[in-house]
N, C-alpha and C. Protein backbone atom coordinates (compact mmCIF):
# COMPACT_ATOMS: atom_id res chain seq x y z
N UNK A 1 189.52 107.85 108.50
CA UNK A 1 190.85 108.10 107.96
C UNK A 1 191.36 106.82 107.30
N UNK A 2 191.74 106.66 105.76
CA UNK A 2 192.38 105.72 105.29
C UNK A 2 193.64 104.63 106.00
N UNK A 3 193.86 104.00 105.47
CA UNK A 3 194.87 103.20 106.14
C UNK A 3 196.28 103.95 105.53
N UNK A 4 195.94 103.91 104.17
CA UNK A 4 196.95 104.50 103.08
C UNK A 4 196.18 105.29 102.31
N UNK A 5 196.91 106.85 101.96
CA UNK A 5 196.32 107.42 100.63
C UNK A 5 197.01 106.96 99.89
N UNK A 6 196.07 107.54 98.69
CA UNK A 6 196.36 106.92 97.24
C UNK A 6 197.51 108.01 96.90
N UNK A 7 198.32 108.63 97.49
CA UNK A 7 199.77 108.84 96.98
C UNK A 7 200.77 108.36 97.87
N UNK A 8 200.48 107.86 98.77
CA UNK A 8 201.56 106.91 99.33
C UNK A 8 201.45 105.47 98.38
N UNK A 9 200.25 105.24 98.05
CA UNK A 9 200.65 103.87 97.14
C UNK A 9 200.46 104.07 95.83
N UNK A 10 200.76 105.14 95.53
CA UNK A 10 201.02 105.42 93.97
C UNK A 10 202.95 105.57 93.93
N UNK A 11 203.21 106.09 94.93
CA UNK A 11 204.46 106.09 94.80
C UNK A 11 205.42 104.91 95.41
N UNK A 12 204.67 104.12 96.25
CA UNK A 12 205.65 102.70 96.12
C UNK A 12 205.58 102.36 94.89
N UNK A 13 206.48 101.48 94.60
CA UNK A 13 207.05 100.56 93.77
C UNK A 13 206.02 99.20 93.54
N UNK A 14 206.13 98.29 92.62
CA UNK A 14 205.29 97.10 92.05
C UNK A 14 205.70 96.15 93.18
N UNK A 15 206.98 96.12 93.48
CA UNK A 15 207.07 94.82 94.54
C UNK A 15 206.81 95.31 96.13
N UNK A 16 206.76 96.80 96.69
CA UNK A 16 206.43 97.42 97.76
C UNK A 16 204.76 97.24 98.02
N UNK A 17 204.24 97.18 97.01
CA UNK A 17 203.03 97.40 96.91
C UNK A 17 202.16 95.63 96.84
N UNK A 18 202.52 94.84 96.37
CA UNK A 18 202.34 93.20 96.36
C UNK A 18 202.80 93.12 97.63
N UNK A 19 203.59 93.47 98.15
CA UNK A 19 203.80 93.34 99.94
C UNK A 19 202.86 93.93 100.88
N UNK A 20 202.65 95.30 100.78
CA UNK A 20 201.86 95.84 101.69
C UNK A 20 200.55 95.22 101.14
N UNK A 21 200.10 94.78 99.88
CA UNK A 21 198.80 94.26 100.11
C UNK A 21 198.84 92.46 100.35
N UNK A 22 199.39 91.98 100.48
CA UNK A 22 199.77 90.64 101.44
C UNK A 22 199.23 91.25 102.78
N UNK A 23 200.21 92.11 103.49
CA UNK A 23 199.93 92.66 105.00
C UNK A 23 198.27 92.89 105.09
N UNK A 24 198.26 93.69 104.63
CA UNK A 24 196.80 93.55 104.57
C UNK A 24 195.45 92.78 104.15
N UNK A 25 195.67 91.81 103.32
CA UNK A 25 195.06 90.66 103.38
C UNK A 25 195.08 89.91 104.70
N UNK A 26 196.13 89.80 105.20
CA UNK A 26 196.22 88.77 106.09
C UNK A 26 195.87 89.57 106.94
N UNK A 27 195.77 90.80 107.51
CA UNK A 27 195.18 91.75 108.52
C UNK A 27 193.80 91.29 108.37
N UNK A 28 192.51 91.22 107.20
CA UNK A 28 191.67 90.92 106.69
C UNK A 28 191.01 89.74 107.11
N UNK A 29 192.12 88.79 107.00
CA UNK A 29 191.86 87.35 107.06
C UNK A 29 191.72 86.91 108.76
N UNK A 30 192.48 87.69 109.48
CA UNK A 30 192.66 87.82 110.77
C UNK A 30 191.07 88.60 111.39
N UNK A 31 190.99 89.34 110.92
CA UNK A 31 189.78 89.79 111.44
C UNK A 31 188.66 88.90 111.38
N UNK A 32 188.48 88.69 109.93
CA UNK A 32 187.23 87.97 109.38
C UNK A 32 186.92 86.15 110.51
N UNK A 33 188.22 85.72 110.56
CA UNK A 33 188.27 84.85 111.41
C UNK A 33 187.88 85.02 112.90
N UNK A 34 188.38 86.05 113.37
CA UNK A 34 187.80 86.35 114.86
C UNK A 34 186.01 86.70 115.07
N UNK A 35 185.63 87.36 114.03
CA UNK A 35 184.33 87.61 113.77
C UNK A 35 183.59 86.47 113.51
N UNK A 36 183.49 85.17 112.56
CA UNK A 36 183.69 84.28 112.33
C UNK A 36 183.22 83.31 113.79
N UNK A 37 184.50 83.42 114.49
CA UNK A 37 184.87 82.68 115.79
C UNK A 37 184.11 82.48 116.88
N UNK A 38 183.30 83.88 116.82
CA UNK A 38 182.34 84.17 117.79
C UNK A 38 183.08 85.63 118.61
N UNK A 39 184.33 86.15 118.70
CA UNK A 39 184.82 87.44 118.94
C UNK A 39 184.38 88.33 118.69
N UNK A 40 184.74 89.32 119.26
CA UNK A 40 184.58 90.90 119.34
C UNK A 40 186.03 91.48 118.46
N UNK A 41 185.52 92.65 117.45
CA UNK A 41 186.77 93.12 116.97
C UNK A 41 186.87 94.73 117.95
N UNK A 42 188.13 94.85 117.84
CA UNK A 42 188.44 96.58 118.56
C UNK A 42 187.80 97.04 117.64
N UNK A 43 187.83 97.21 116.59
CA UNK A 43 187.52 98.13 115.86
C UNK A 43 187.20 97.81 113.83
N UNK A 44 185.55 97.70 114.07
CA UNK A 44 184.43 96.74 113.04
C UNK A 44 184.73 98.07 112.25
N UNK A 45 184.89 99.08 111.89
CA UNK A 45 185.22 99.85 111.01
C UNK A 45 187.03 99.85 110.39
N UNK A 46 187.43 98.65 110.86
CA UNK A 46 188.69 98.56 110.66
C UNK A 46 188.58 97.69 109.07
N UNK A 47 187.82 97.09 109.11
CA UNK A 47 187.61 96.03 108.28
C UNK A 47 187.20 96.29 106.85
N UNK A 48 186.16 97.29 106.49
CA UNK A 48 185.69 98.33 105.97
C UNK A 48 186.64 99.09 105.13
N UNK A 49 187.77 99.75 105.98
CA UNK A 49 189.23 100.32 105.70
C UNK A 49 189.83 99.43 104.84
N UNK A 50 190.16 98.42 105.49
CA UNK A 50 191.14 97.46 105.05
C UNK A 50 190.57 96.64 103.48
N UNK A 51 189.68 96.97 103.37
CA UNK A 51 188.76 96.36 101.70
C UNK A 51 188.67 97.47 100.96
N UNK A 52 188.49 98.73 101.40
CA UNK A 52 188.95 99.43 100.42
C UNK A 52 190.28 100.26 100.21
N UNK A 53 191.05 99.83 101.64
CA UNK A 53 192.89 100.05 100.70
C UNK A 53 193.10 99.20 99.85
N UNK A 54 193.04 97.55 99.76
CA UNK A 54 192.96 97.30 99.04
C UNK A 54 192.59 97.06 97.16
N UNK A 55 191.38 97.62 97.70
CA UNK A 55 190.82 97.80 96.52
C UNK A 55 191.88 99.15 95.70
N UNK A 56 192.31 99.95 96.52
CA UNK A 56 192.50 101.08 96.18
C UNK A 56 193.81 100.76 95.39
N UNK A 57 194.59 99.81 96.18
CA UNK A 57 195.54 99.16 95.68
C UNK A 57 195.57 98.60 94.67
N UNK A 58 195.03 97.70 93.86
CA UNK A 58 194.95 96.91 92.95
C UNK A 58 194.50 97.80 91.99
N UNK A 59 193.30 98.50 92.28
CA UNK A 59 192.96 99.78 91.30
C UNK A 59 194.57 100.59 90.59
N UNK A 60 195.13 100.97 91.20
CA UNK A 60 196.26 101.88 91.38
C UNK A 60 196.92 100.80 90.38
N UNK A 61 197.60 99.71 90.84
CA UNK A 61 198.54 98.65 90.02
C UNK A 61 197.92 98.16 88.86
N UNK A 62 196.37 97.83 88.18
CA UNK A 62 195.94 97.77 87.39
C UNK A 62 196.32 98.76 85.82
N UNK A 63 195.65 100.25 87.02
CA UNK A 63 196.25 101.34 86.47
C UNK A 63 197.62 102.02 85.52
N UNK A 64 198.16 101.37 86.42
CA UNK A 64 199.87 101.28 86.17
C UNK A 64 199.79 100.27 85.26
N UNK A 65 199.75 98.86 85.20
CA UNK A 65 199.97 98.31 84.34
C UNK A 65 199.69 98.19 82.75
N UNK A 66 198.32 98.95 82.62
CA UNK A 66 198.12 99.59 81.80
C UNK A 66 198.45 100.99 81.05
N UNK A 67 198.77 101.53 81.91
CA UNK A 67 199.67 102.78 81.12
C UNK A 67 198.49 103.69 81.48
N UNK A 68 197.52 103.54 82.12
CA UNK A 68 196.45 104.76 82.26
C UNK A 68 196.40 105.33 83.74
N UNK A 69 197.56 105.24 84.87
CA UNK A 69 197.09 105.84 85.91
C UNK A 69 197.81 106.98 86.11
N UNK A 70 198.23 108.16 87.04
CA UNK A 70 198.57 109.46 87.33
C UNK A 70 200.02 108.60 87.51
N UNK A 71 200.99 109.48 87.45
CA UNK A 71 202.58 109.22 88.07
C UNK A 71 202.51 109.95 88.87
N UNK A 72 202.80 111.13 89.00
CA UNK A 72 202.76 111.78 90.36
C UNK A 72 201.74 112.76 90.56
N UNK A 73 200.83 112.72 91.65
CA UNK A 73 199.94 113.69 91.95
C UNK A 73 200.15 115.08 92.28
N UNK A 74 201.04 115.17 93.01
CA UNK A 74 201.66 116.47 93.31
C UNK A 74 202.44 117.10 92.36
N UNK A 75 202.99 116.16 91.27
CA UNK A 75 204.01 117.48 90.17
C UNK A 75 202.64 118.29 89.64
N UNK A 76 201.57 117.54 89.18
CA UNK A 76 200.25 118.06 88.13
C UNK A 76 199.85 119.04 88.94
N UNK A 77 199.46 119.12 90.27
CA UNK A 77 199.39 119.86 91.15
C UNK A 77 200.26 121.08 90.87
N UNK A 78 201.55 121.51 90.96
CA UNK A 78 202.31 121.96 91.06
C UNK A 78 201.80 123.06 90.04
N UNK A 79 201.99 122.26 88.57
CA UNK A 79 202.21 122.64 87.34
C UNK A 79 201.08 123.63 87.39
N UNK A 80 199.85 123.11 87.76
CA UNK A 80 198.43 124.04 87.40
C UNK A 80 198.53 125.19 88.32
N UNK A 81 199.20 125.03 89.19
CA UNK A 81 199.29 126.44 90.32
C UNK A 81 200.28 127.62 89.66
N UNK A 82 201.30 126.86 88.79
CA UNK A 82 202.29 127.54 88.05
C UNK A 82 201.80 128.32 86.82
N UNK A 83 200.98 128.53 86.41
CA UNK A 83 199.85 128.65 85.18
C UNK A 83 198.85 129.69 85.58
């Protein structure tokens, strides 16, 4: 299960979204260090997650910044069921 789908972070905002992926870097950075350290993580599929919300993130804001990503997933949705 994702950390975030990609319509919860399609619909934050540019500065919501530079935040939650801070949080998660440093979630990242936290792990990688304990592993690193000689530790045990709870959970080595956490890590995995956390590189590709990211990714998913920056994908998404790239997107946006360019003018080529979805605005809302669910109106298009909507529309084609309406049809």
């Amino acid at each position: 299960m994702p950390i975030m789908r990609l319509e919860e972070i399609r619909n934050m905002s540019s500065e919501e979204r530079t935040k939650k992926l801070g949080e998660l870097r440093t979630e990242l950075l936290r792990l990688r260090t304990m592993v690193r350290a000689g530790g045990t993580v709870e959970n080595p599929a956490r890590m995995k997650e956390l590189r590709k919300t990211i990714a998913r993130a920056l994908t998404i804001e790239s997107e946006q910044e360019l003018g080529l990503g979805k605005t809302k997933t669910k109106e298009k949705k909507k529309e084609k069921k309406k049809k």
